[in-house]
Protein backbone atom coordinates (compact mmCIF):
# COMPACT_ATOMS: atom_id res chain seq x y z
CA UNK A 1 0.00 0.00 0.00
CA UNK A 2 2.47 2.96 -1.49
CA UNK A 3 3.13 5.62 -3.34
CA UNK A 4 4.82 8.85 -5.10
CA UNK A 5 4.23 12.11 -6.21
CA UNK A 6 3.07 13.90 -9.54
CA UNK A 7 4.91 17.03 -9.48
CA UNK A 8 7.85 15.88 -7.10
CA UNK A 9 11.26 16.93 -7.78
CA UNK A 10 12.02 13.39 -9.01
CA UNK A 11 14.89 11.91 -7.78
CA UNK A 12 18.33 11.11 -9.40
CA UNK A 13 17.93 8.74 -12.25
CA UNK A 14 20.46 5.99 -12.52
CA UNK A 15 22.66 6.76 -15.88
CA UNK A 16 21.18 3.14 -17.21
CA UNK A 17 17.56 2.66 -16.79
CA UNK A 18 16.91 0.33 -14.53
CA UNK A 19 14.54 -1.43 -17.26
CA UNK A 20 13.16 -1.64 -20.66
CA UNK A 21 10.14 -3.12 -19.27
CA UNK A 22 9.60 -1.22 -16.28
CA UNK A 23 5.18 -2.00 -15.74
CA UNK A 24 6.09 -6.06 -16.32
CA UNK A 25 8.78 -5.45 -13.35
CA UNK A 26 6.45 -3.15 -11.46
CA UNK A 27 4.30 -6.35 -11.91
CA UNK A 28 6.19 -8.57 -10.58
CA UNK A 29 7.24 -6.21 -7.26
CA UNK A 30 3.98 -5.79 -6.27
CA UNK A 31 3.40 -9.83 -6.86
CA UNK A 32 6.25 -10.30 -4.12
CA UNK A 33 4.95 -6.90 -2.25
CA UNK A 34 1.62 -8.94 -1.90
CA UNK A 35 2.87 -11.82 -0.26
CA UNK A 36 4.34 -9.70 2.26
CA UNK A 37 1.11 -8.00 2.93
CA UNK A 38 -0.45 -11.27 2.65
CA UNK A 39 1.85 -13.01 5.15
CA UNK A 40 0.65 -10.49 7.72
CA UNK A 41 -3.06 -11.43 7.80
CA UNK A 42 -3.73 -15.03 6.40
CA UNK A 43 -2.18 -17.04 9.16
CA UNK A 44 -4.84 -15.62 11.73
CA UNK A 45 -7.29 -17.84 10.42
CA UNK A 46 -5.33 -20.72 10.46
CA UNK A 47 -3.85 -20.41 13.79
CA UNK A 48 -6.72 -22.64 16.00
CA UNK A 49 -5.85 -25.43 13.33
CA UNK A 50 -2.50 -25.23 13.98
CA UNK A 51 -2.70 -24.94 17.78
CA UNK A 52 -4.82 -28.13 17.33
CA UNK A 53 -2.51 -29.88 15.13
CA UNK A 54 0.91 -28.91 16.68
CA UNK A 55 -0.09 -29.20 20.30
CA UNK A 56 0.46 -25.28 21.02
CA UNK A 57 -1.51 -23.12 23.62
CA UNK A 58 -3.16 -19.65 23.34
CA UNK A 59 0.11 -18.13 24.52
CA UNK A 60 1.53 -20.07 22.08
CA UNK A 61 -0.11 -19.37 19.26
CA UNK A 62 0.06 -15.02 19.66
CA UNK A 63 3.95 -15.96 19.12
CA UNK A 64 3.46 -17.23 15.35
CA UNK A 65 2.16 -13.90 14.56
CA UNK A 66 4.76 -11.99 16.83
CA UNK A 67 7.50 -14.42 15.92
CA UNK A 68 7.17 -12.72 12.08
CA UNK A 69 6.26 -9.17 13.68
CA UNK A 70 9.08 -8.54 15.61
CA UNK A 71 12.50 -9.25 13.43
CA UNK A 72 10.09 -7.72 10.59
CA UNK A 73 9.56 -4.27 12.17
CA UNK A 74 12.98 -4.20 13.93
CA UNK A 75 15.05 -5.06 10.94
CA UNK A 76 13.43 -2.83 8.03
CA UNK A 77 15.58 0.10 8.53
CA UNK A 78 18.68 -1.77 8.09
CA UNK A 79 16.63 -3.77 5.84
CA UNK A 80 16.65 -0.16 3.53
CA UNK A 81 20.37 0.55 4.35
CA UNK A 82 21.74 -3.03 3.02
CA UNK A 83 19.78 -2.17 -0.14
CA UNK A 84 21.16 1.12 -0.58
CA UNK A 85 24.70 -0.28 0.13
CA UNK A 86 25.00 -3.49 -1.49
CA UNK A 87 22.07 -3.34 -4.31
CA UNK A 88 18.56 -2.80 -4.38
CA UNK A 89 17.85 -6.21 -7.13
CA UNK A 90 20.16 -8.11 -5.20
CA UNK A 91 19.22 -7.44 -1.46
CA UNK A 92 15.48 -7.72 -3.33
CA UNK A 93 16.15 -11.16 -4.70
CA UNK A 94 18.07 -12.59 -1.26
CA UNK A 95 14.62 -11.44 0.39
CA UNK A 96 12.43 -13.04 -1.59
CA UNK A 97 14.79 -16.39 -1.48
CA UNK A 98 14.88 -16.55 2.22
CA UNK A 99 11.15 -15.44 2.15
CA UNK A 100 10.03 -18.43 0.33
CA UNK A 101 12.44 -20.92 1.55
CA UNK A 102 10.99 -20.09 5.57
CA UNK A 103 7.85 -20.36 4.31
CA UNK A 104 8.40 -23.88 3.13
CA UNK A 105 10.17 -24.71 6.69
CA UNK A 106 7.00 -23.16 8.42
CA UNK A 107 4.42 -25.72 6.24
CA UNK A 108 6.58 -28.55 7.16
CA UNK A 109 7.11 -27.67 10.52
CA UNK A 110 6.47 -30.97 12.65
CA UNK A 111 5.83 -28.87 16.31
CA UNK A 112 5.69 -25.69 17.52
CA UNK A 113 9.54 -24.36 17.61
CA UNK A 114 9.92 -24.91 14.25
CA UNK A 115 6.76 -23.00 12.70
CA UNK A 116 8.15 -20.19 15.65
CA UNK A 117 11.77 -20.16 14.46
CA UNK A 118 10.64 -20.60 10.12
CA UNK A 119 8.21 -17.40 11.03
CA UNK A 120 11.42 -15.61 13.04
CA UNK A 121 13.15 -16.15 9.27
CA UNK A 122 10.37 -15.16 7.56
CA UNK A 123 9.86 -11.95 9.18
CA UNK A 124 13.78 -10.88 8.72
CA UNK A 125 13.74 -12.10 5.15
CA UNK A 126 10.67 -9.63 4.41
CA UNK A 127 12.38 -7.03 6.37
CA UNK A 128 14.78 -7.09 3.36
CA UNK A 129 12.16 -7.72 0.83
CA UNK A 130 9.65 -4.73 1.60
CA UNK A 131 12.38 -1.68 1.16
CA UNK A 132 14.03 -2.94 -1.86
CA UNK A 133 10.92 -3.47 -3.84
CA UNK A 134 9.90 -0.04 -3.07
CA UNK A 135 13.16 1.31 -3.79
CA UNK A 136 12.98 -0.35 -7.31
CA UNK A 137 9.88 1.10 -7.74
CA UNK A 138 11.37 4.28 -7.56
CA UNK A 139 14.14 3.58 -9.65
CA UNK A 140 11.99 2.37 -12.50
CA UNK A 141 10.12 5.09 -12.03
CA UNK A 142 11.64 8.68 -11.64
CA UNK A 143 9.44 10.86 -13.60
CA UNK A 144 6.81 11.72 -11.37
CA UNK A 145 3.61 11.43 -13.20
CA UNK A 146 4.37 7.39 -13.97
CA UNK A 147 5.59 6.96 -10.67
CA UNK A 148 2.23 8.02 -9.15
CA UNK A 149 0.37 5.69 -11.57
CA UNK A 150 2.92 3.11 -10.32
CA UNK A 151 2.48 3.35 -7.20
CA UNK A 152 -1.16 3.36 -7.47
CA UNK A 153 -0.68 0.01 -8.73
CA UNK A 154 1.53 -0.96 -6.17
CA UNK A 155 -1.34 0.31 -3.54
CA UNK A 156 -4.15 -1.44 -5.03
CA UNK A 157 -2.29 -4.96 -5.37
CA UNK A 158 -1.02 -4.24 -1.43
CA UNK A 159 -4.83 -3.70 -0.67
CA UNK A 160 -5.90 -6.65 -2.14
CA UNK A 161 -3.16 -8.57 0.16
CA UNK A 162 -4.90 -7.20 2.98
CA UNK A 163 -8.53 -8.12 2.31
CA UNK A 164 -7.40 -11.58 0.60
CA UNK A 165 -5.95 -12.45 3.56
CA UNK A 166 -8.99 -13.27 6.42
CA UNK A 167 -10.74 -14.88 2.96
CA UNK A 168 -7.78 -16.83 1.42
CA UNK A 169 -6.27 -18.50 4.88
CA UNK A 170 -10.25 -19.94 5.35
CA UNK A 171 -10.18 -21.09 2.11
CA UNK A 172 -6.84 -22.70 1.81
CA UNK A 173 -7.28 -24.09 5.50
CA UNK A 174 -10.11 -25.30 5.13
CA UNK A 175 -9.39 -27.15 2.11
CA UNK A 176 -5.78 -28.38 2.29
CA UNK A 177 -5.15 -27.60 5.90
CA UNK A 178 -3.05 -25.02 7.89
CA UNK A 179 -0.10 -25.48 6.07
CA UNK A 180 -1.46 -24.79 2.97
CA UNK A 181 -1.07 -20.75 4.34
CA UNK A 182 2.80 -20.53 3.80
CA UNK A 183 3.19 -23.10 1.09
CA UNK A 184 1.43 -20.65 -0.80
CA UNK A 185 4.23 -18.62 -0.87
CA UNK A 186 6.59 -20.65 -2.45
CA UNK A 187 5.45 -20.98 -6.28
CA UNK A 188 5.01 -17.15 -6.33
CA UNK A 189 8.24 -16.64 -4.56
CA UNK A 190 10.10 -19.01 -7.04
CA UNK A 191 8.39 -16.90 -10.01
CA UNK A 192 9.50 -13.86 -8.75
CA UNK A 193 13.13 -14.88 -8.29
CA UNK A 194 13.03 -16.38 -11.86
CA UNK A 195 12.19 -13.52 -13.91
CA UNK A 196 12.74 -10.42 -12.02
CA UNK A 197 16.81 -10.62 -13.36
CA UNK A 198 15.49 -10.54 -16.94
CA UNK A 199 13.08 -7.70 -16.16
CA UNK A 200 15.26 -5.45 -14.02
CA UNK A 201 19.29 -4.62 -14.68
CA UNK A 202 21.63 -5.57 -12.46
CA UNK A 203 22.51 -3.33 -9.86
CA UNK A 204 24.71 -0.21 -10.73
CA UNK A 205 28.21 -0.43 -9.16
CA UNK A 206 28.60 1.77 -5.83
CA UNK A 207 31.09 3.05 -3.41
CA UNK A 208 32.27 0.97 -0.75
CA UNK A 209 31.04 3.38 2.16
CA UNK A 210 31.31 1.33 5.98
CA UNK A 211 27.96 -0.03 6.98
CA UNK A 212 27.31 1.44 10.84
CA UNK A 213 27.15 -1.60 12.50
CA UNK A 214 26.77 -0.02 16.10
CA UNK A 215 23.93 1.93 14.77
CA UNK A 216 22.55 -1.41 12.95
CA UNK A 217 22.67 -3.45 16.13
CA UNK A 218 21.14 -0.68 18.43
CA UNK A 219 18.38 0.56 15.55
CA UNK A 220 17.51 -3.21 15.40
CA UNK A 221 16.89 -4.47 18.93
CA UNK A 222 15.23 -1.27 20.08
CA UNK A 223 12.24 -1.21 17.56
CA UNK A 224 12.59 -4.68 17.84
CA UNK A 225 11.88 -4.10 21.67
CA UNK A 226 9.86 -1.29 21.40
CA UNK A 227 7.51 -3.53 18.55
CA UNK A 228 7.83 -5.96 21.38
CA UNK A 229 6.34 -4.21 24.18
CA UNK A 230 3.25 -2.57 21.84
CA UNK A 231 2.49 -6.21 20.99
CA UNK A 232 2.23 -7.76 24.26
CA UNK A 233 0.82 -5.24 26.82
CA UNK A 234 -2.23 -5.53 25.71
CA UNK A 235 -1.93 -9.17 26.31
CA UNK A 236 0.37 -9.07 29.53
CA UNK A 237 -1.00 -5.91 30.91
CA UNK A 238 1.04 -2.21 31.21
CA UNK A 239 2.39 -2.55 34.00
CA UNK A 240 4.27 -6.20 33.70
CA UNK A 241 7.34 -6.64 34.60
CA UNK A 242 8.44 -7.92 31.10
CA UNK A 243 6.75 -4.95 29.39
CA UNK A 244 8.10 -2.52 31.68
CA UNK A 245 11.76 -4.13 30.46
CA UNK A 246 11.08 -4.37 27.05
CA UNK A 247 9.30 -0.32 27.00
CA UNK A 248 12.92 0.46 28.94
CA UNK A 249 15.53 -1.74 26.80
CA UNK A 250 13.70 0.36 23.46
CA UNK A 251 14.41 3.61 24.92
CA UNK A 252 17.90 2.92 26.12
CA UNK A 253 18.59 1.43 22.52
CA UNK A 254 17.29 4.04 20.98
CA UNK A 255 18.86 7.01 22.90
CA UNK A 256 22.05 5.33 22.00
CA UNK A 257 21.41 4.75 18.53
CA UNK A 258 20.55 8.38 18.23
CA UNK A 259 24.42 9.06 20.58
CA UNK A 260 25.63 7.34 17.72
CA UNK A 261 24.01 8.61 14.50
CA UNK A 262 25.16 12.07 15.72
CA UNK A 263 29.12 10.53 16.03
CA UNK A 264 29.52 8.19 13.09
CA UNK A 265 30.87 9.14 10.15
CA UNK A 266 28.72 6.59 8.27
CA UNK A 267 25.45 6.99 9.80
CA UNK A 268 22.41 4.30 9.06
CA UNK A 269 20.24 7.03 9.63
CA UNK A 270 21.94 10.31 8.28
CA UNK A 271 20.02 13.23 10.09
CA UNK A 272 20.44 15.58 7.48
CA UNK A 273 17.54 12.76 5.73
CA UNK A 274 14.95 14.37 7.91
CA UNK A 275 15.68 17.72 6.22
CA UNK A 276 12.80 16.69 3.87
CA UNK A 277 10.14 18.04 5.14
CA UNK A 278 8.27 15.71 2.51
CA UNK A 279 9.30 12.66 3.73
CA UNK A 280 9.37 13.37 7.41
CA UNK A 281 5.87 14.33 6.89
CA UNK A 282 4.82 11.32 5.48
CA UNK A 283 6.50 8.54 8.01
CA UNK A 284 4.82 10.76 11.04
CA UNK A 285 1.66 10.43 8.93
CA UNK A 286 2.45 6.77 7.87
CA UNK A 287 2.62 6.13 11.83
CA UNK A 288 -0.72 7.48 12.16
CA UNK A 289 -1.99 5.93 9.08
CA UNK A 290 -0.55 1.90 10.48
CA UNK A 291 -2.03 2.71 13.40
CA UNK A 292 -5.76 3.23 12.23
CA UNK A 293 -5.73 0.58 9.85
CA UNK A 294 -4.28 -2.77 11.94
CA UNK A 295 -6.84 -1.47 14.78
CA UNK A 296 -9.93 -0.82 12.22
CA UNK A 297 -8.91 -3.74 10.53
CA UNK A 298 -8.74 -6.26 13.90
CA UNK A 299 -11.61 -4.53 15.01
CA UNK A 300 -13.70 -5.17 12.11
CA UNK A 301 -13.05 -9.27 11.74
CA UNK A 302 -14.01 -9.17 15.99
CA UNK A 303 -16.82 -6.56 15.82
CA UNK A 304 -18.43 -9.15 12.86
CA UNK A 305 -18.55 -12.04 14.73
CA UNK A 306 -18.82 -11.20 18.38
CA UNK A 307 -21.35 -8.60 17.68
CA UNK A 308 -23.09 -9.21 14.62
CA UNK A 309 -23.03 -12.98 15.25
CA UNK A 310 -21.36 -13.83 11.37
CA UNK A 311 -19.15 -16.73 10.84
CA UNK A 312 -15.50 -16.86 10.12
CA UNK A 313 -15.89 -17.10 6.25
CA UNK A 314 -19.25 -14.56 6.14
CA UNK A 315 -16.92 -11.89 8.29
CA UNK A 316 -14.36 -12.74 5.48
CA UNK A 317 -16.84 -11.76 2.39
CA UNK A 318 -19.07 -8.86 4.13
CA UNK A 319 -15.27 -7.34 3.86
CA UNK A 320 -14.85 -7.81 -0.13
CA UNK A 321 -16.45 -4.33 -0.93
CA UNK A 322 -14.12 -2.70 1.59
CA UNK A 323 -11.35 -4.00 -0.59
CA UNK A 324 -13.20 -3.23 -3.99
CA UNK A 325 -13.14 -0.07 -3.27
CA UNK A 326 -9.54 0.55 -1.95
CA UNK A 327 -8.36 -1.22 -5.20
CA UNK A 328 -10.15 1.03 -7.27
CA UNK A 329 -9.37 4.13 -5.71
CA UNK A 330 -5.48 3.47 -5.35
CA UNK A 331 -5.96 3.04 -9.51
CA UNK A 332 -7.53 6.03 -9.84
CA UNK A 333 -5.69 8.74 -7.10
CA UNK A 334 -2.66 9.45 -9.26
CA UNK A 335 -4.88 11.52 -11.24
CA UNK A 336 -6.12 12.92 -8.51
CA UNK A 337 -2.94 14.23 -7.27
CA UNK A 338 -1.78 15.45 -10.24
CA UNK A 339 -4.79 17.89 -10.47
CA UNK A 340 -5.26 18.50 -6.56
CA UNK A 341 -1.55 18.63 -5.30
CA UNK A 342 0.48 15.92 -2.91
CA UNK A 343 -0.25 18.31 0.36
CA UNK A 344 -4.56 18.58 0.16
CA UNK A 345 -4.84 14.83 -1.79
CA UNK A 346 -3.91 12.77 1.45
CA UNK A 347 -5.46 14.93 3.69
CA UNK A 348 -9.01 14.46 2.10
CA UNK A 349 -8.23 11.13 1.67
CA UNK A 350 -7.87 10.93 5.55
CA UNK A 351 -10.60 12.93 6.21
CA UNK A 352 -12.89 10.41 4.07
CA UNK A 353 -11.92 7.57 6.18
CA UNK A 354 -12.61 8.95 9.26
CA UNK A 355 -16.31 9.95 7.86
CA UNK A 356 -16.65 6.79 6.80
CA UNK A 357 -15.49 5.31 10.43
CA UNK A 358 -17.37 7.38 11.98
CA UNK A 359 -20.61 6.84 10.06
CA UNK A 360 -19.78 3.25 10.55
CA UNK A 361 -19.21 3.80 14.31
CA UNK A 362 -22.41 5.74 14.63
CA UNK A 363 -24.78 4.02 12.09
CA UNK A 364 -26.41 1.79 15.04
CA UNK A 365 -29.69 -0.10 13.96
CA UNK A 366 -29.44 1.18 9.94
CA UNK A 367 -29.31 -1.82 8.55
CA UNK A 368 -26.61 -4.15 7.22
CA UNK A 369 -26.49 -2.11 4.11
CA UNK A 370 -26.31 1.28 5.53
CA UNK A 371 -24.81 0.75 9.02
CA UNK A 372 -21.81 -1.85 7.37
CA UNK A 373 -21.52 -1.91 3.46
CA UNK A 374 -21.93 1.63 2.69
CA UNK A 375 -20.09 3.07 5.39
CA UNK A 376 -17.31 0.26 4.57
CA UNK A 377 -17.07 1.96 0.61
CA UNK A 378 -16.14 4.64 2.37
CA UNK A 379 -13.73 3.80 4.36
CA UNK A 380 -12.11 1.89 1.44
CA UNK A 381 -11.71 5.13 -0.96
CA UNK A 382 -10.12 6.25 2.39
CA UNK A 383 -7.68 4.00 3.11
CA UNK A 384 -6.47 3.36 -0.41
CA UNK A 385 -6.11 6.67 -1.21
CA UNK A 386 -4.19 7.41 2.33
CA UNK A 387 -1.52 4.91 1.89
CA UNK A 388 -1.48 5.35 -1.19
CA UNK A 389 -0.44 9.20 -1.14
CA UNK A 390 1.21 8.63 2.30
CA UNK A 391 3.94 6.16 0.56
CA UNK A 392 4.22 8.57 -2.35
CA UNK A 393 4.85 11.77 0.39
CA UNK A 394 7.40 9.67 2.12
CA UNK A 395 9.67 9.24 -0.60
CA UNK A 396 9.22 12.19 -2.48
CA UNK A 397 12.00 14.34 -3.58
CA UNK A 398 14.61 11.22 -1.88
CA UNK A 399 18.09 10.41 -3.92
CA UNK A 400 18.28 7.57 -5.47
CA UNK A 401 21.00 6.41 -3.08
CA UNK A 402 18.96 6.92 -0.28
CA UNK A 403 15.60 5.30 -1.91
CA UNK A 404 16.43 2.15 0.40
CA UNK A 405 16.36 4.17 3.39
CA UNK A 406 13.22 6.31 2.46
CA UNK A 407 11.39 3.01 1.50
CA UNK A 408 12.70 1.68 4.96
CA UNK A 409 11.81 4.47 7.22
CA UNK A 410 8.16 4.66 5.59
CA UNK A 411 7.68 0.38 6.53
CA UNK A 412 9.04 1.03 9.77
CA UNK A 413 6.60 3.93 10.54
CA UNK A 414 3.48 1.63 9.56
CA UNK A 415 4.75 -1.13 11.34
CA UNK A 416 5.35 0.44 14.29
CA UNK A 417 2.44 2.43 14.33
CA UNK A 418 -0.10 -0.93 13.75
CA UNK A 419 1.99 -2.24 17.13
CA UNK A 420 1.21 1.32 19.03
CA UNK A 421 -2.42 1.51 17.21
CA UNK A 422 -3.98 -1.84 18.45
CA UNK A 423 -1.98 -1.35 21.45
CA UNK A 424 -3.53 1.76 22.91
CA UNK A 425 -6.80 2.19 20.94
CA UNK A 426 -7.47 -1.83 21.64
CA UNK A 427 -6.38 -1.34 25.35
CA UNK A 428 -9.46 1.85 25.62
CA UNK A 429 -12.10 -0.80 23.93
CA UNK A 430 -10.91 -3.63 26.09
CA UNK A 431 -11.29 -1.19 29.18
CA UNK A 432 -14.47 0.59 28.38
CA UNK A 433 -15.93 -3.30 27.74
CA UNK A 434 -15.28 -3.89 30.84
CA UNK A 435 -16.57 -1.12 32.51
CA UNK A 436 -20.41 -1.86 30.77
CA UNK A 437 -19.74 -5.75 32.19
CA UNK A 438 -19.44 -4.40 35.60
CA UNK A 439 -22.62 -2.02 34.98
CA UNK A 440 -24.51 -4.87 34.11
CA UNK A 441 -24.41 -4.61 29.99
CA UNK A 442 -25.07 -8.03 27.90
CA UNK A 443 -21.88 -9.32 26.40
CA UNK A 444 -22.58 -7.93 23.26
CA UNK A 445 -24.08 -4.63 24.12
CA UNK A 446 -20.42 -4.33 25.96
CA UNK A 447 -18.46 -5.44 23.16
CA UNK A 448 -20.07 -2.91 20.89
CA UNK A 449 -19.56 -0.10 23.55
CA UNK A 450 -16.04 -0.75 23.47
CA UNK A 451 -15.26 -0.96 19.62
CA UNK A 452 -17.48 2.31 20.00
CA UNK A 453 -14.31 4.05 21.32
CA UNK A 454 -11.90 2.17 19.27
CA UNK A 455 -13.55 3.47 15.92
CA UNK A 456 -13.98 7.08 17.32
CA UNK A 457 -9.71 6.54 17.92
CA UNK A 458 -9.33 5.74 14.58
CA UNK A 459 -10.90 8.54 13.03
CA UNK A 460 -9.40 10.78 15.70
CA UNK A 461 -6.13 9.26 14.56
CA UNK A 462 -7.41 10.08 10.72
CA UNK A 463 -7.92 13.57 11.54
CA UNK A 464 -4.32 14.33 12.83
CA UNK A 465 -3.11 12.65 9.81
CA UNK A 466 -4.92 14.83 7.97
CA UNK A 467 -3.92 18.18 9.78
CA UNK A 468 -0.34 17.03 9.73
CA UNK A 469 -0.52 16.40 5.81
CA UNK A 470 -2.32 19.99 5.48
CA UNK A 471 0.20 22.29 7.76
CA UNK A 472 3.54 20.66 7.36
CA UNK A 473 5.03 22.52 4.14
CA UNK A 474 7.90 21.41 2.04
CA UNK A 475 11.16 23.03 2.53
CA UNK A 476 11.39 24.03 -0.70
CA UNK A 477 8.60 25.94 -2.14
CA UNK A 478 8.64 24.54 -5.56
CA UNK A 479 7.80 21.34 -4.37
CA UNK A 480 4.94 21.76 -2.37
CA UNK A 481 2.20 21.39 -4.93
């Protein structure tokens, strides 16, 4: 879910194009692009089956998905760096190898620290995978008009990994059981690996500049941590010893890895970066962005069947026009821009989806059709267009030798801002359910009082976005159409 600008200063064009046939590699980017996006969503349905089948617990089974989440979100911003230093095809192409190789491990696994250990793998290979295709993407693209249609592309295949996922893992689980989730993986990965090196040129030859490794290994374990402790106080509680830890072992890594960006000569994260005002905008807004959509998102697939009383694969399908209409907005929005401008675009687009949340939130006894499907439309043309305009912000104006790093930064923003999203906005649901129990509410009527609040956070989360996107202005003038 990405994107550019249309009347960005584009950035530096390698002397060789990268291709001659630049939409069959954009193809192919957002075919690998999908899996990650995929990856993140289709093993929820799956996991009872697999607790069932490889003996694990409840406990157990919140580790498959934070085995993947936390070398994924720790390791993108070196992910971006390793790109930028040692090739963005070839750190691409070792992604997508480990990718699908992990994912094979993980559908044989035969217990429970296997599948943990192949989804560890997975996660770090995707880490690598994720910046490098969007750095391609860049690359391939560096006139601005085709970049926004390309990454309108790139959105609308990334949205269609996130509302194939609830739908495909009940499918495939249901019919060839729970391993049938990651082996899915491995015919698109080996497609990928097969023809991207006819599609895209090898990587131009670059200077042999240090990689920080203090900065790596600090940068790494602290979002690493800090993913860490998002995920699991809302499962452990605030105030656990091993959250408390975690919360402190992130903010002493990161203090330090800022000590040493400001030292280094060869920082990993080069300060002077957040100079553009462009891209600095769009990760804080990317943060915001992550954060609404993992919470709306949960929220939805819980709200359906706890409160409307639907069944796993009915929750899955009541969804499709959701993603219908994200995929045809993040088609369409590159026009959009062009005529509207990269500052007001994303900020209507956020202002739609928290309309549509909101109408959603409020909409009470409408109807299926007016309280859920139309207000779900909405909140489609929302979230496409967000991310993709977002994306596009965050790497706007960005050197080509830095196009790892912006493509990092922007991945790390969303994932981190899911973690912190669910987090706290799930934590205030949880809480005000509670509360109605105590008062003597019916489980539902609870349930629904609580993802009350939750959608009301994600709108108010929406609107910031919005008046971020709106009052932020680009350092330089003539780029802040």
């Amino acid at each position: 879910m990405e994107t550019s600008l249309a009347t960005a200063a584009a950035p530096a064009a390698a002397t060789t194009p990268r291709s001659t046939h630049r939409w069959w590699a954009l193809s192919v980017l957002a075919l690998a692009q999908f899996l990650v996006v995929l990856d993140a969503s289709i093993v929820n349905i799956a996991l009872p089956t697999v607790g069932t089948a490889l003996g694990l617990d409840t406990a157990a089974l919140a580790w498959v998905v934070t085995a993947y989440v936390l070398p994924f979100g720790g390791l993108l911003l070196l992910g971006g760096r390793l790109a930028d230093r040692f090739g963005h095809r070839r750190v691409f192409l070792i992604g997508v190898a480990g990718f699908a190789l992990a994912s094979l491990a993980a559908g044989l696994a035969v217990n429970g620290t296997m599948l943990l250990g192949a989804r560890a793998v997975q996660g770090a290979f995707a880490a690598l995978l994720a910046p490098a295709s969007l750095a391609l993407l860049t690359q391939l693209f560096p006139d601005a008009e085709a970049r926004g249609k390309a990454l309108g592309l790139w959105g609308a295949v990334a949205g269609m990994g996130s509302a194939a996922g609830v739908l495909l893992g009940g499918v495939l689980t249901a019919a060839f059981g729970w391993s049938a989730v990651f082996f899915v993986n491995v015919p698109v990965g080996i497609l990928v690996l097969a023809v991207i090196p006819f599609l895209i040129n090898r990587d131009p030859a670059g200077d042999a500049e240090r990689m920080d490794a203090a900065g790596a290994a600090t940068a790494t374990l602290g979002l690493a941590a800090a993913v860490a402790a998002l995920s699991e106080g809302g499962t452990l509680g605030w105030t656990n010893p091993i959250v408390l830890g975690l919360a402190a072992a992130a903010v002493v890594l990161l203090t330090a890895f800022v000590l040493i960006e400001r030292r280094t000569a060869h920082p990993l994260l080069p300060f002077s970066f957040l100079r553009n005002r462009d891209a600095l905008a769009g990760d804080i807004v990317m943060l915001l962005v992550g954060g609404a959509t993992v919470a709306l998102f949960f929220a939805l697939s819980v709200y359906l069947q706890e409160v409307l009383h639907l069944d796993a694969l009915s929750a899955g399908l009541s969804q499709l026009p959701l993603a219908i209409a994200l995929v045809a907005i993040a088609g369409v929005i590159p026009a959009v821009v062009a005529r509207a401008g990269l500052r007001t675009t994303p900020a209507g687009a956020l202002v739609v989806l928290a309309a549509g949340v909101v109408w959603f939130a409020l909409a009470g006894s409408a109807g299926f059709v007016a309280g859920f499907i139309l207000p779900s439309i909405v909140i489609g043309l929302g979230l496409g267009a967000s991310f993709v305009t977002v994306t596009q912000l965050a790497v706007r104006g960005v050197p080509e030798s830095e196009s790892g790093l912006a493509s990092g930064l922007v991945n790390t923003a969303q994932q981190i801002g899911g973690a912190l999203g669910l987090a706290v906005l799930g934590g205030i649901a949880s809480a005000r359910t509670s509360t109605l129990l105590d008062a003597g509410s019916s489980g539902a009527d609870a349930a629904a009082g609580g993802f009350l609040l939750l959608f009301l956070g994600v709108a108010v989360l929406a609107v910031i976005g919005a008046a971020i996107t709106a009052l932020v202005r680009s350092r330089s003038r003539s780029r802040s159409n």
